[in-house]
Protein backbone atom coordinates (compact mmCIF):
# COMPACT_ATOMS: atom_id res chain seq x y z
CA UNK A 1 -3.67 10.29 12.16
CA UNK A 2 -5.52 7.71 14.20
CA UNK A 3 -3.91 7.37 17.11
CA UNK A 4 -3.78 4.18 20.05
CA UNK A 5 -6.37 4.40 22.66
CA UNK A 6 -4.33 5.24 26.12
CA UNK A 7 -5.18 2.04 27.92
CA UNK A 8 -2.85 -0.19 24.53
CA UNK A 9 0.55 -0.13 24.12
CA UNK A 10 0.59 -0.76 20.45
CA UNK A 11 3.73 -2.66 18.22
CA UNK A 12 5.44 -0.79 15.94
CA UNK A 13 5.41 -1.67 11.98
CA UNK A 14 6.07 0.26 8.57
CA UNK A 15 5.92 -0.32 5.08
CA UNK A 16 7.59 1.10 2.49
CA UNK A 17 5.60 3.29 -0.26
CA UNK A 18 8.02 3.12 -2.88
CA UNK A 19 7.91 4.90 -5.98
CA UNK A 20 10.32 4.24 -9.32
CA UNK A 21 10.29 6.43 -13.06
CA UNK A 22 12.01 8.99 -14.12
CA UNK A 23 13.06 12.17 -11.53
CA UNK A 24 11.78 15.08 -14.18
CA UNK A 25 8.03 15.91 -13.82
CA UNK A 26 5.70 16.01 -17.36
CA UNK A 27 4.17 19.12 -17.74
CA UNK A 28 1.33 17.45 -19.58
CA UNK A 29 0.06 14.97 -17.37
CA UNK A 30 -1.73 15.77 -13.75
CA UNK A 31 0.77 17.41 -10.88
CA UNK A 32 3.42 16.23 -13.52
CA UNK A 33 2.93 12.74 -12.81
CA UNK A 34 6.33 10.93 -15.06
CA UNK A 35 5.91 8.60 -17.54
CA UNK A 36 6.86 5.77 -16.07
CA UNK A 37 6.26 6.29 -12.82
CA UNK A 38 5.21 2.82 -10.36
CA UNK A 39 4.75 1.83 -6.89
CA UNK A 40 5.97 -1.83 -5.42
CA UNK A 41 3.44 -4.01 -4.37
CA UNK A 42 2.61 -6.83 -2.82
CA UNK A 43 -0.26 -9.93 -2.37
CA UNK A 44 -0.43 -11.89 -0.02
CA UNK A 45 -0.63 -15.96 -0.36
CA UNK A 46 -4.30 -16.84 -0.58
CA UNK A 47 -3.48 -19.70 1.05
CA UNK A 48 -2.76 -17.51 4.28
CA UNK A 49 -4.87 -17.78 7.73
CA UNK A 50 -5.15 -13.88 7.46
CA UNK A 51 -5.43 -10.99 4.76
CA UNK A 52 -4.87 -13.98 2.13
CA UNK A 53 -4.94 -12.14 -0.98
CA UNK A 54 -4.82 -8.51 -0.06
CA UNK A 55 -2.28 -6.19 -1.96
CA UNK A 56 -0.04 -4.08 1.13
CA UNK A 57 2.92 -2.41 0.40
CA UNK A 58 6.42 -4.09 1.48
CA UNK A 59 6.43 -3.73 5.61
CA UNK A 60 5.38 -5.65 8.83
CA UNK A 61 6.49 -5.75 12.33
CA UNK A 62 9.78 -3.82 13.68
CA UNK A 63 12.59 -5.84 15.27
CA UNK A 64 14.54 -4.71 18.86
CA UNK A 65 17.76 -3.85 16.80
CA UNK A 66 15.96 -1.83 13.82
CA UNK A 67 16.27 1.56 15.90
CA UNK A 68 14.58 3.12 13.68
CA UNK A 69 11.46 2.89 10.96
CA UNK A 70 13.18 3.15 7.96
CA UNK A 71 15.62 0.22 8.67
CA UNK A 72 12.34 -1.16 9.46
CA UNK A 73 10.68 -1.05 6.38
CA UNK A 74 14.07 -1.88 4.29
CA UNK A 75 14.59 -4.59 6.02
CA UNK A 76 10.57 -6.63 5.50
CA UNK A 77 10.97 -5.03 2.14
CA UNK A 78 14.21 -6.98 1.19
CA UNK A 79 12.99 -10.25 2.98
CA UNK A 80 9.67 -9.77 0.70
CA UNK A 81 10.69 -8.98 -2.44
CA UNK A 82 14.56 -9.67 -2.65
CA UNK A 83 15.09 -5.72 -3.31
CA UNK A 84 18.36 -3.94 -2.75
CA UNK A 85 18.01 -1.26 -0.22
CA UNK A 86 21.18 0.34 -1.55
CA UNK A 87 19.14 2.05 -4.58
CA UNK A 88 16.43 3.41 -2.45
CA UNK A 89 16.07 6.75 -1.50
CA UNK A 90 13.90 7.66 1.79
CA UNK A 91 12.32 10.81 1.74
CA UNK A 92 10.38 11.14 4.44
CA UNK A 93 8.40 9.45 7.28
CA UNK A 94 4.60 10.20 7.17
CA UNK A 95 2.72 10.65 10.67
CA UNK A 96 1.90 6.75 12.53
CA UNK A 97 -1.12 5.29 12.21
CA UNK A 98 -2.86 3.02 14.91
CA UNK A 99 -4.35 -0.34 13.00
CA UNK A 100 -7.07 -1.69 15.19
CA UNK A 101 -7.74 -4.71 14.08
CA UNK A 102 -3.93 -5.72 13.76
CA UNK A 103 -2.16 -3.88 16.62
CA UNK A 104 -0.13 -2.19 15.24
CA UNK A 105 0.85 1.82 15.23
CA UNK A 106 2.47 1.43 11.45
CA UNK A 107 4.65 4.30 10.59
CA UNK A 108 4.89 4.68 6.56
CA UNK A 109 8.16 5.34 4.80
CA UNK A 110 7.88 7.14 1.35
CA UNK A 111 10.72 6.64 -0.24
CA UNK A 112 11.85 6.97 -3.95
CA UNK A 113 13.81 4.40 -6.12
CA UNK A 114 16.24 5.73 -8.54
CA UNK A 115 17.95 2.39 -9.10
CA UNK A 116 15.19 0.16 -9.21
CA UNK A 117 16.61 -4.13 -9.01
CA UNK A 118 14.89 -7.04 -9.63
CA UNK A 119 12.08 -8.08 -7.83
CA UNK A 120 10.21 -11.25 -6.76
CA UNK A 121 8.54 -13.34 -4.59
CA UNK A 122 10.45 -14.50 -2.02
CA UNK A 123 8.43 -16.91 0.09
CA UNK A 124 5.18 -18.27 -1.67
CA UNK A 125 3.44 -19.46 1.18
CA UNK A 126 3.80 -15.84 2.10
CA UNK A 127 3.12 -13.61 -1.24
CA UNK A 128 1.66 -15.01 -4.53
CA UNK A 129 2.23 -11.31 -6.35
CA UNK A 130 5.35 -8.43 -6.15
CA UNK A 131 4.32 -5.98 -8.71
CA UNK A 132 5.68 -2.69 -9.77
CA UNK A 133 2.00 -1.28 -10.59
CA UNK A 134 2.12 1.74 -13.02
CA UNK A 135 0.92 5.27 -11.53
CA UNK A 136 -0.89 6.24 -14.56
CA UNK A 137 -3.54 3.11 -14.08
CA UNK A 138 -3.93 3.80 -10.46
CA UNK A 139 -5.06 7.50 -11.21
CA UNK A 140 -7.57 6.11 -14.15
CA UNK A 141 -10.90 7.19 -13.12
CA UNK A 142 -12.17 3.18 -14.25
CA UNK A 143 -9.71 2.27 -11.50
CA UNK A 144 -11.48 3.61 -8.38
CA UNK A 145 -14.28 3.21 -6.51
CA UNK A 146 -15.63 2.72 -3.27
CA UNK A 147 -15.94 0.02 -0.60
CA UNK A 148 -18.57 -0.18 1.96
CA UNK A 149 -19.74 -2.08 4.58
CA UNK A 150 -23.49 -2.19 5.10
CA UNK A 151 -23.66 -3.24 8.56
CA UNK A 152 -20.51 -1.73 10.42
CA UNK A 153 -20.80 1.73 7.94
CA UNK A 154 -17.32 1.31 6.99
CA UNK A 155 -15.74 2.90 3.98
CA UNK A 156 -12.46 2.39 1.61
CA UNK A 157 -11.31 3.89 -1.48
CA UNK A 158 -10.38 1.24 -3.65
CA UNK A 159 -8.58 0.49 -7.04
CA UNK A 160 -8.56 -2.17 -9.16
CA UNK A 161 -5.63 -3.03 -11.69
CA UNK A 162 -4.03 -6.16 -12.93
CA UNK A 163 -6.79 -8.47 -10.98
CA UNK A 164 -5.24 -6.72 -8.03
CA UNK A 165 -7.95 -5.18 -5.91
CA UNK A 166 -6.14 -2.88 -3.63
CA UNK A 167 -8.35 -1.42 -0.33
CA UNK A 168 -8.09 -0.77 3.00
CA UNK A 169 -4.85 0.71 4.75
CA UNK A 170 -2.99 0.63 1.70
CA UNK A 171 -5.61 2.26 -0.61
CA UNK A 172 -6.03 4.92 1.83
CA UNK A 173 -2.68 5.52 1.85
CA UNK A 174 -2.16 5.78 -2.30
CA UNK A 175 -5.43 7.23 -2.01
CA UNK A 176 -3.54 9.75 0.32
CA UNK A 177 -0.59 10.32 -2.11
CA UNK A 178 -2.43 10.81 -5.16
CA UNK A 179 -4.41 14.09 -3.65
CA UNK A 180 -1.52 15.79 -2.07
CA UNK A 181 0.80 15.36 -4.69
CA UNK A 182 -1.58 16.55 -7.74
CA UNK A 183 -1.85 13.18 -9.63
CA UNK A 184 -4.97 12.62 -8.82
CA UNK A 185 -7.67 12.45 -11.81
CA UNK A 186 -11.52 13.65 -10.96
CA UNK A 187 -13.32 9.94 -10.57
CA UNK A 188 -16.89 8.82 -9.75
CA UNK A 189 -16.65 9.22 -6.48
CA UNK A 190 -20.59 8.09 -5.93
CA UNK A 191 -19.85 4.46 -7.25
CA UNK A 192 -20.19 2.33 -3.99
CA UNK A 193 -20.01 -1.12 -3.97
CA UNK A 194 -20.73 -3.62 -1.40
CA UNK A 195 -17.85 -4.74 0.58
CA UNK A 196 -17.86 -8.24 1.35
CA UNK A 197 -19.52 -8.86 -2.05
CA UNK A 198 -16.53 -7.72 -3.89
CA UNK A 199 -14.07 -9.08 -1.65
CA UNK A 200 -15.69 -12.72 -2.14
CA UNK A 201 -15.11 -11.82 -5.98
CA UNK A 202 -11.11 -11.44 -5.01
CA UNK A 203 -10.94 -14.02 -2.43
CA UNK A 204 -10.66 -11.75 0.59
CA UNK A 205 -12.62 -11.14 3.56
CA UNK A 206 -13.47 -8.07 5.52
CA UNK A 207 -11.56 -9.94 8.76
CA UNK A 208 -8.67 -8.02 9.45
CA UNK A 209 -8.61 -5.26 7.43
């Protein structure tokens, strides 16, 4: 967990990581990942004056009358995507994590969807992309690689699916998931590629990551 320095009072923020597919593990497949199985995503406008074109999960800034982080992350998820928050079911809240560059001590919700409803995006000039992105393409060792920043020595895991190249907080976070729970598949973990260079590609920018 990285935590605030003492001397900032940080905001508060979540996301939601949301996972959908079917409750009964496969015995076949890695840590019994089910067929099926997704996680709801978002991109962001590229038209936007920060993190245009970045993929995040559902989240962003808490309100005074939230009380807590799961109302939190319901509530930007809804406003982003047009989800019910009736059909999801929060499972636990994983430790905060301080954001730097943003701010923000972001607490993430995993949470699972049993009754998954229609989703969309809400505000254009706010997200170009909501995507229920399959499991099984994340863990696809041709998915993932590695980000890194020559001159600040800065490193992200990264996955690429749909044209969606996912990095940064939010690949950490999947990156995160997919260890603890088992999914995981063994991956080239020595392909490296240059940062900015393949955030030009996406049109994204190492600014605020």
């Amino acid at each position: 967990m990285l935590s605030a320095p003492d001397d900032v009072t940080p905001r508060h923020a979540a996301v939601l990581m949301l996972f959908a597919g079917p409750e009964k593990a496969d015995p076949v497949t890695p840590g019994g990942l089910p067929d099926g199985a997704d996680v709801l995503l978002t991109q962001r406008a590229s038209t936007m004056r920060q993190h245009r074109g970045q993929v995040a999960f559902p989240g962003g800034a808490a309100d005074e009358e939230d009380g807590n982080p799961i109302v939190t992350a319901l509530r930007e998820a809804q406003e982003e995507t047009g989800l019910d928050p009736v059909g999801v079911r929060p499972l636990v809240l994983l430790p905060r994590i301080y954001i730097p560059p943003s701010g923000f001590d972001v607490t993430p919700v995993l949470a699972y969807w049993p009754k998954p409803s229609p989703v969309s995006v809400v505000d254009p000039s706010e997200a170009s992309r909501v995507a229920r992105v399959p499991v099984h393409e994340l863990i696809e060792p041709e998915n993932r690689f590695v980000l890194r920043h020559a001159e600040f020595g800065y490193e992200s895991p990264a996955f690429l699916t749909d044209g969606m190249l996912i990095w940064g907080f939010t690949a950490g976070l999947l990156a995160g998931m997919l260890t603890v729970s088992g999914w995981e598949k063994p991956w080239d973990e020595s392909d490296v590629r240059d940062m900015e260079t393949t955030l030009a590609e996406y049109g994204m920018e190492v600014r605020g990551r």
